[in-house]
C-alpha atoms as a PDB file:
ATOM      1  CA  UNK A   1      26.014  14.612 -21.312  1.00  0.00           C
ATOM      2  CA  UNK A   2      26.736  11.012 -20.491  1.00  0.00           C
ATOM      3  CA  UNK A   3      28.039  12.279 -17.028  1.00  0.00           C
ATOM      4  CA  UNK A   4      24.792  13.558 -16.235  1.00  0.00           C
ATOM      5  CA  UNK A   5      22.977  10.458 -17.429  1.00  0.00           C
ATOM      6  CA  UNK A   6      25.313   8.217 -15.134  1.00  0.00           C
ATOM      7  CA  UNK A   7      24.742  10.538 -12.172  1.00  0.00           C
ATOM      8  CA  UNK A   8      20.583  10.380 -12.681  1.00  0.00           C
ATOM      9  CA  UNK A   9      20.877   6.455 -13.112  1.00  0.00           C
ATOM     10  CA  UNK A  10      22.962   6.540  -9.577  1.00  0.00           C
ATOM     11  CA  UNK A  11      21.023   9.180  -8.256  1.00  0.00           C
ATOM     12  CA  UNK A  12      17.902   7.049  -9.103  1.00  0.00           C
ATOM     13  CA  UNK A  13      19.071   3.520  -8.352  1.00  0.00           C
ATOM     14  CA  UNK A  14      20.073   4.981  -5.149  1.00  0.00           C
ATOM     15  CA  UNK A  15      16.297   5.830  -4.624  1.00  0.00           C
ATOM     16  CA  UNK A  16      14.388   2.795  -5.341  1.00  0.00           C
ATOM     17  CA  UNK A  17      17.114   0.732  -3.207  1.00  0.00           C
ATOM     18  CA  UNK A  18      16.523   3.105  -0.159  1.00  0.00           C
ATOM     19  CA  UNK A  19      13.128   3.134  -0.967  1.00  0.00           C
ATOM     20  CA  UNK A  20      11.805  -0.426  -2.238  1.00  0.00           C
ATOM     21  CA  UNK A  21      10.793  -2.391   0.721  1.00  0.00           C
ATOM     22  CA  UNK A  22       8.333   0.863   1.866  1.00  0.00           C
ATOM     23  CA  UNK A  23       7.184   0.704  -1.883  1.00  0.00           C
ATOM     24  CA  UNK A  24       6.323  -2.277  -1.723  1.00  0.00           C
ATOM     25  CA  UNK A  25       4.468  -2.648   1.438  1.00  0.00           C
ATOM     26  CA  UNK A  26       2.528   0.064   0.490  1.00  0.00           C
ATOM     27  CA  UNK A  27       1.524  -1.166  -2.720  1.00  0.00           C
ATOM     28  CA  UNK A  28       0.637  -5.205  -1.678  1.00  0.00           C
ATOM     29  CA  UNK A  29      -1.611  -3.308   0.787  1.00  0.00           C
ATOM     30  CA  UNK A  30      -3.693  -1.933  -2.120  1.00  0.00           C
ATOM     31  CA  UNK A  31      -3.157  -4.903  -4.614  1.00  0.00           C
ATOM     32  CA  UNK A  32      -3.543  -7.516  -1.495  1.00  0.00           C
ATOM     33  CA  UNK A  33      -1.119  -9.551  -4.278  1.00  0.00           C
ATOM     34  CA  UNK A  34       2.436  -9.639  -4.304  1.00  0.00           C
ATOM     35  CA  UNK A  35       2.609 -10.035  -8.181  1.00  0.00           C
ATOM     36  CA  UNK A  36       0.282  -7.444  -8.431  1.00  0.00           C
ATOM     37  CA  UNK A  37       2.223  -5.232  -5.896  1.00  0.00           C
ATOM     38  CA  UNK A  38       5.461  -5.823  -7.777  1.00  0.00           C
ATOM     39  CA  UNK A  39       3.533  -4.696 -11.247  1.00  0.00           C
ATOM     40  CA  UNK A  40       2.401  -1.710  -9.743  1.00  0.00           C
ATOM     41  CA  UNK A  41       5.590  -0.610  -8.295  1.00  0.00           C
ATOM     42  CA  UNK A  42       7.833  -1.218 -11.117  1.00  0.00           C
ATOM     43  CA  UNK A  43       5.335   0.298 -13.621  1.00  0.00           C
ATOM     44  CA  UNK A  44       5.820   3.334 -10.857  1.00  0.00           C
ATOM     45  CA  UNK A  45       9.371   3.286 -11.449  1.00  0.00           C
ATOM     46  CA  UNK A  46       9.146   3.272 -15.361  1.00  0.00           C
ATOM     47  CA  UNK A  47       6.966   6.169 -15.142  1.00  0.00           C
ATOM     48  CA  UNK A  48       9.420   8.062 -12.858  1.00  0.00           C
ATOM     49  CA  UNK A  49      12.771   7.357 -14.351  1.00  0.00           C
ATOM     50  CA  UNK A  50      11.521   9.210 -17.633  1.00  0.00           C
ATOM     51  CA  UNK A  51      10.645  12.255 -15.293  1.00  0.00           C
ATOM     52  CA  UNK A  52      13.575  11.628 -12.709  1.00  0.00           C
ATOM     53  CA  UNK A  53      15.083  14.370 -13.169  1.00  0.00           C
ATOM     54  CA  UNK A  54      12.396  16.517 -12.600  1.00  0.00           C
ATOM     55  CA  UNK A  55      10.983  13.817  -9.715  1.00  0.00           C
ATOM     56  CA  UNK A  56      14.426  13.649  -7.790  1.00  0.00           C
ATOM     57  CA  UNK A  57      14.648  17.582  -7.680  1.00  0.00           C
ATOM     58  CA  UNK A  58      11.593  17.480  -6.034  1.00  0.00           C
ATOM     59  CA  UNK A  59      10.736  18.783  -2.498  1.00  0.00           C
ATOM     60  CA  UNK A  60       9.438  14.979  -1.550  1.00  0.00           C
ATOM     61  CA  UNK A  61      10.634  12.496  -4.492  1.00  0.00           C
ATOM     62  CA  UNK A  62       8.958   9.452  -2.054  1.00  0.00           C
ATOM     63  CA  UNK A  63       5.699  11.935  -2.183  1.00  0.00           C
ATOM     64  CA  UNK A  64       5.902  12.311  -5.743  1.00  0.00           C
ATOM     65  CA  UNK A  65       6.303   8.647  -6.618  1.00  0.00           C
ATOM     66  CA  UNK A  66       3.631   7.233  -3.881  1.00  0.00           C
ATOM     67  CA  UNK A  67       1.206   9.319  -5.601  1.00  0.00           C
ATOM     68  CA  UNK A  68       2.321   8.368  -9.084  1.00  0.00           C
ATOM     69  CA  UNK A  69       1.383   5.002  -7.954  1.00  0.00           C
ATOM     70  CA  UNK A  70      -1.693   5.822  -5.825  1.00  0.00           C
ATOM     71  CA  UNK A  71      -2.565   7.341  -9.375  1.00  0.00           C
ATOM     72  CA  UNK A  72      -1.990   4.112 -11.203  1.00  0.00           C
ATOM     73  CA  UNK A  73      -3.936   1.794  -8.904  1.00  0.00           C
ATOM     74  CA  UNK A  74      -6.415   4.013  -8.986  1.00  0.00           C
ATOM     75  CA  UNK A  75      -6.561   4.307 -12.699  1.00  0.00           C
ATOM     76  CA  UNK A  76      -5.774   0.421 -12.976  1.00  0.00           C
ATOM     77  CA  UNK A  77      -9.221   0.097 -10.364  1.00  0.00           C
ATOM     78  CA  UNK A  78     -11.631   2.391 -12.713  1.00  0.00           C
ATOM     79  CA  UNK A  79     -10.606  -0.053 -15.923  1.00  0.00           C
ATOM     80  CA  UNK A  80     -12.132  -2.916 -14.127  1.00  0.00           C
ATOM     81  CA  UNK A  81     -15.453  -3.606 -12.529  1.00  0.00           C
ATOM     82  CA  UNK A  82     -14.063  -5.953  -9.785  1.00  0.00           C
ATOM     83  CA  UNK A  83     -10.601  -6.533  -8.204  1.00  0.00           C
ATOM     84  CA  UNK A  84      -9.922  -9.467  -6.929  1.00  0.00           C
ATOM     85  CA  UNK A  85      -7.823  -9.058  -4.176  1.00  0.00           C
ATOM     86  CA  UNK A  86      -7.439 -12.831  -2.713  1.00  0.00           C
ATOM     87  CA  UNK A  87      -7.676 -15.987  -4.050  1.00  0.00           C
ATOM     88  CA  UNK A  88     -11.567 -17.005  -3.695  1.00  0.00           C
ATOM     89  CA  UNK A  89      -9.899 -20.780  -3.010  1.00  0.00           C
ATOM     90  CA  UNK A  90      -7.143 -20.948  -0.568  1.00  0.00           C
ATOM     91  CA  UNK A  91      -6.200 -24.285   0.098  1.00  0.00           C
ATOM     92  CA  UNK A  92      -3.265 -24.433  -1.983  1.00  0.00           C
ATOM     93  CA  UNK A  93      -1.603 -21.572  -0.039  1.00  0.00           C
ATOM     94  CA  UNK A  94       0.704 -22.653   3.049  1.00  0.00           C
ATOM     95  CA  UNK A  95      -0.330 -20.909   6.074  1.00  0.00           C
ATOM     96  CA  UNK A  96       2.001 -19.971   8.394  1.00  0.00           C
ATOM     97  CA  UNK A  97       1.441 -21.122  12.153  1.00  0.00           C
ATOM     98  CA  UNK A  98       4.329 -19.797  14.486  1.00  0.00           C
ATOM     99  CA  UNK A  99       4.693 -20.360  18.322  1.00  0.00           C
ATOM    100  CA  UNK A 100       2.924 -17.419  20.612  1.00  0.00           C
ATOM    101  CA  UNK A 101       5.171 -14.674  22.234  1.00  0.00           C
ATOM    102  CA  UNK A 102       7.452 -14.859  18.851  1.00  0.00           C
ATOM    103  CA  UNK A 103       7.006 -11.724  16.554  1.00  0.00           C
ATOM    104  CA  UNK A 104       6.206 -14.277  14.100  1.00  0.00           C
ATOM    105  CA  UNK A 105       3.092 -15.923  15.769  1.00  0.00           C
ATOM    106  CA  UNK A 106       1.398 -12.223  14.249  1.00  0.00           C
ATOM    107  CA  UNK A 107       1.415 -14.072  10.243  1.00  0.00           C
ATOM    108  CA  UNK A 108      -2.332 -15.301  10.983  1.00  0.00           C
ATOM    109  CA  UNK A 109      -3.783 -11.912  12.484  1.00  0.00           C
ATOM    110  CA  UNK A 110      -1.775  -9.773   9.427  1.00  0.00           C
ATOM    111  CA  UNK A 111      -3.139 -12.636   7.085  1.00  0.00           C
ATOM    112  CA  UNK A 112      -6.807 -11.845   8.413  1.00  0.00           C
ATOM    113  CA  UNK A 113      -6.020  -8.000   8.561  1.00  0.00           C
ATOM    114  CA  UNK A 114      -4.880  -8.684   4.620  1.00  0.00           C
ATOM    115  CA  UNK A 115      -8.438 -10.051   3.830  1.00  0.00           C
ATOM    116  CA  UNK A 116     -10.295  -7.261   5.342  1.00  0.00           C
ATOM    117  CA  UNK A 117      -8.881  -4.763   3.560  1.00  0.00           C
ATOM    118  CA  UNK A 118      -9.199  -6.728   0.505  1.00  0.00           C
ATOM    119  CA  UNK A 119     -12.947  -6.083   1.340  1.00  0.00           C
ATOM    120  CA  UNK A 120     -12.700  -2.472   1.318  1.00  0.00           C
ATOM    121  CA  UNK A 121     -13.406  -0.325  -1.426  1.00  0.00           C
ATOM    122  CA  UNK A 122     -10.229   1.005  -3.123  1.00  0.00           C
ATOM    123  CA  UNK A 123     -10.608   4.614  -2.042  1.00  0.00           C
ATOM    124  CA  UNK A 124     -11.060   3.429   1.605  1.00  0.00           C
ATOM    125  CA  UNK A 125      -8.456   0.912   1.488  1.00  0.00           C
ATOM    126  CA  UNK A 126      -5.759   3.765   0.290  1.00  0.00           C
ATOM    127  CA  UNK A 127      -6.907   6.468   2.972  1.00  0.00           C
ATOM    128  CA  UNK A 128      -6.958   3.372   5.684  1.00  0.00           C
ATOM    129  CA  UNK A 129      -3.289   2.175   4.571  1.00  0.00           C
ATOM    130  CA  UNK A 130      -2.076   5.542   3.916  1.00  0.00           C
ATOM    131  CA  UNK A 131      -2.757   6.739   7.136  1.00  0.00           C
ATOM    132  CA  UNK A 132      -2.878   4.164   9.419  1.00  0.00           C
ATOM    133  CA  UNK A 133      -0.175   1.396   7.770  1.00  0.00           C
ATOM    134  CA  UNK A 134       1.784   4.078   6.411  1.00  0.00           C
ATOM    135  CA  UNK A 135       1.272   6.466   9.249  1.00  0.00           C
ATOM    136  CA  UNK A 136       1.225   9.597   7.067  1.00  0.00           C
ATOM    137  CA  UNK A 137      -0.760  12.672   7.785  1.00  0.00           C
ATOM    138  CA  UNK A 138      -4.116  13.859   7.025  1.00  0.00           C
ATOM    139  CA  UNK A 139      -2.157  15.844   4.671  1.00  0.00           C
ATOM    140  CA  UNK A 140       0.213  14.194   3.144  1.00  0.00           C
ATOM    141  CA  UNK A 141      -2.340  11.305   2.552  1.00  0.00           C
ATOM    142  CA  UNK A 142      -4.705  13.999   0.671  1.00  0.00           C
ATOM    143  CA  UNK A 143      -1.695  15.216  -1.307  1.00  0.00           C
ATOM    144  CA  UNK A 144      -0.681  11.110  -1.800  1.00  0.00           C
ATOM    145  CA  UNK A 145      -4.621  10.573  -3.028  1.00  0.00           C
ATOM    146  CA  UNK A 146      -5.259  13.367  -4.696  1.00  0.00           C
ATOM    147  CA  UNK A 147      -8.012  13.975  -2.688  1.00  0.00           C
ATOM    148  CA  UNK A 148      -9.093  16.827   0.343  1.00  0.00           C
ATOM    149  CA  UNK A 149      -8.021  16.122   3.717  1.00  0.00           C
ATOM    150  CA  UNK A 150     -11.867  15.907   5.035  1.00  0.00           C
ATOM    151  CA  UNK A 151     -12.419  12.925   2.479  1.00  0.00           C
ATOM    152  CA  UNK A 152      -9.281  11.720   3.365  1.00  0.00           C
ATOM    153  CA  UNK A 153     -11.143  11.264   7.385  1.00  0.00           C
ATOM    154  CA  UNK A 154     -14.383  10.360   5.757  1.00  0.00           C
ATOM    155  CA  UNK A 155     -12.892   7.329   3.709  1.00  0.00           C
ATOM    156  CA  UNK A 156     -10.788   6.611   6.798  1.00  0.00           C
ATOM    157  CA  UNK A 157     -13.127   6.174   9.366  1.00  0.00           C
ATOM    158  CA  UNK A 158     -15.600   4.963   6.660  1.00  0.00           C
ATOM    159  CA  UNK A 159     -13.076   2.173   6.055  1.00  0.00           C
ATOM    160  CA  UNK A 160     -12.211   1.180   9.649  1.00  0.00           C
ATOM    161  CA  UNK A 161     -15.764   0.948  10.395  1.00  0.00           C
ATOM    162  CA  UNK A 162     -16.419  -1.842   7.854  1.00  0.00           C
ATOM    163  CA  UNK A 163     -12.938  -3.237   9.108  1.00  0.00           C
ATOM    164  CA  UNK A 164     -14.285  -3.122  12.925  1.00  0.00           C
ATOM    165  CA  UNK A 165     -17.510  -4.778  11.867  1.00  0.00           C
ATOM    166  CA  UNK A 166     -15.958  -7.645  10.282  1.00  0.00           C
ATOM    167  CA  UNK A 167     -16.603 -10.354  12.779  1.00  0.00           C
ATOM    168  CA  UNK A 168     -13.495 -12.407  12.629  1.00  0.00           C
ATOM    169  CA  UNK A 169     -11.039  -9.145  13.370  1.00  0.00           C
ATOM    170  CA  UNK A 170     -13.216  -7.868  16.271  1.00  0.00           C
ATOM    171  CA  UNK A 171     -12.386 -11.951  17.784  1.00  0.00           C
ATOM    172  CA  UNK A 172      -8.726 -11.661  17.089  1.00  0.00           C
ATOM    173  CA  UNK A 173      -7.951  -8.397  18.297  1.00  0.00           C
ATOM    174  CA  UNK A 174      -9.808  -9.350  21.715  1.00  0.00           C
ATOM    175  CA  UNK A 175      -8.129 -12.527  22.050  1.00  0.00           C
ATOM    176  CA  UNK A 176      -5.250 -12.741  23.935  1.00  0.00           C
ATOM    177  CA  UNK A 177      -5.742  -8.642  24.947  1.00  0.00           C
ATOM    178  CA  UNK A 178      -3.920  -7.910  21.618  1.00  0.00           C
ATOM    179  CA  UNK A 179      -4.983  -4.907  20.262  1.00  0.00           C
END
């Protein structure tokens, strides 16, 4: 019995290593905080260590947990009547200015990227970073929201609508012919 307790603890530290920086990402782009982001995801992992064995025999474990924690933002969203997604004051944060040409000199336009989705509601923000940040499928983004796949494409191009209408991406992305 202890055998088979060390291997799941292996078999699931070996997991969220492999699988922590996508984690992540994926869940500062709903939060838009990196506390929050780290909350969600380890509150993910809790929840999926007590069912690992079940969760690592699965077809997809990265499937199962991404929706666990779709699932708990989404539950986490309902509790509260507003989200705040960005400090409403941000002139205590550093902001990072980096020379052009240098894959660096892209902090400001993900910074204003950040803020836009931070605008979006939460159900277009997950089909918009699912699918577009994440580059899943139709598919597997319904299966990761819980959701079918044609209100997967209506909160998609719901959400980059609102994103293309925000003023200050629409000057970025045609400065400079970046897209």
């Amino acid at each position: 019995m202890g055998d088979r307790n060390k291997a799941r603890d292996e078999e699931f530290q070996s997991f969220v290593v492999g699988r922590w920086p996508r984690l992540m990402r994926t869940a500062f782009l709903l939060t838009g905080e990196q506390h929050a982001a780290e909350d969600l995801v380890q509150s993910t992992l809790e929840q999926v260590y007590v069912a690992w064995r079940r969760v690592g025999s699965a077809d997809d474990p990265e499937a199962y947990v991404r929706r666990v924690m779709i699932n708990a933002h989404a539950r986490k969203h309902r509790r509260r009547l507003k989200e705040f997604l960005a400090p409403k004051d941000d002139s205590g944060l550093a902001h990072e200015v980096a020379d052009t040409g240098d894959r660096i000199s892209q902090a400001d336009d993900r910074s204003a990227l950040l803020k836009a989705l931070a605008q979006l509601p939460a159900r277009q923000r997950e089909a918009v970073v699912l699918r577009y940040w994440e580059d899943l499928t139709e598919t597997q983004t319904a299966e990761a929201m819980g959701c079918s796949v044609g209100t997967v494409k209506s909160n998609a191009a719901k959400g980059i609508a609102k994103l293309r209408a925000i003023p200050g991406l629409a000057e970025m992305v045609t400065q400079g012919g970046r897209k």
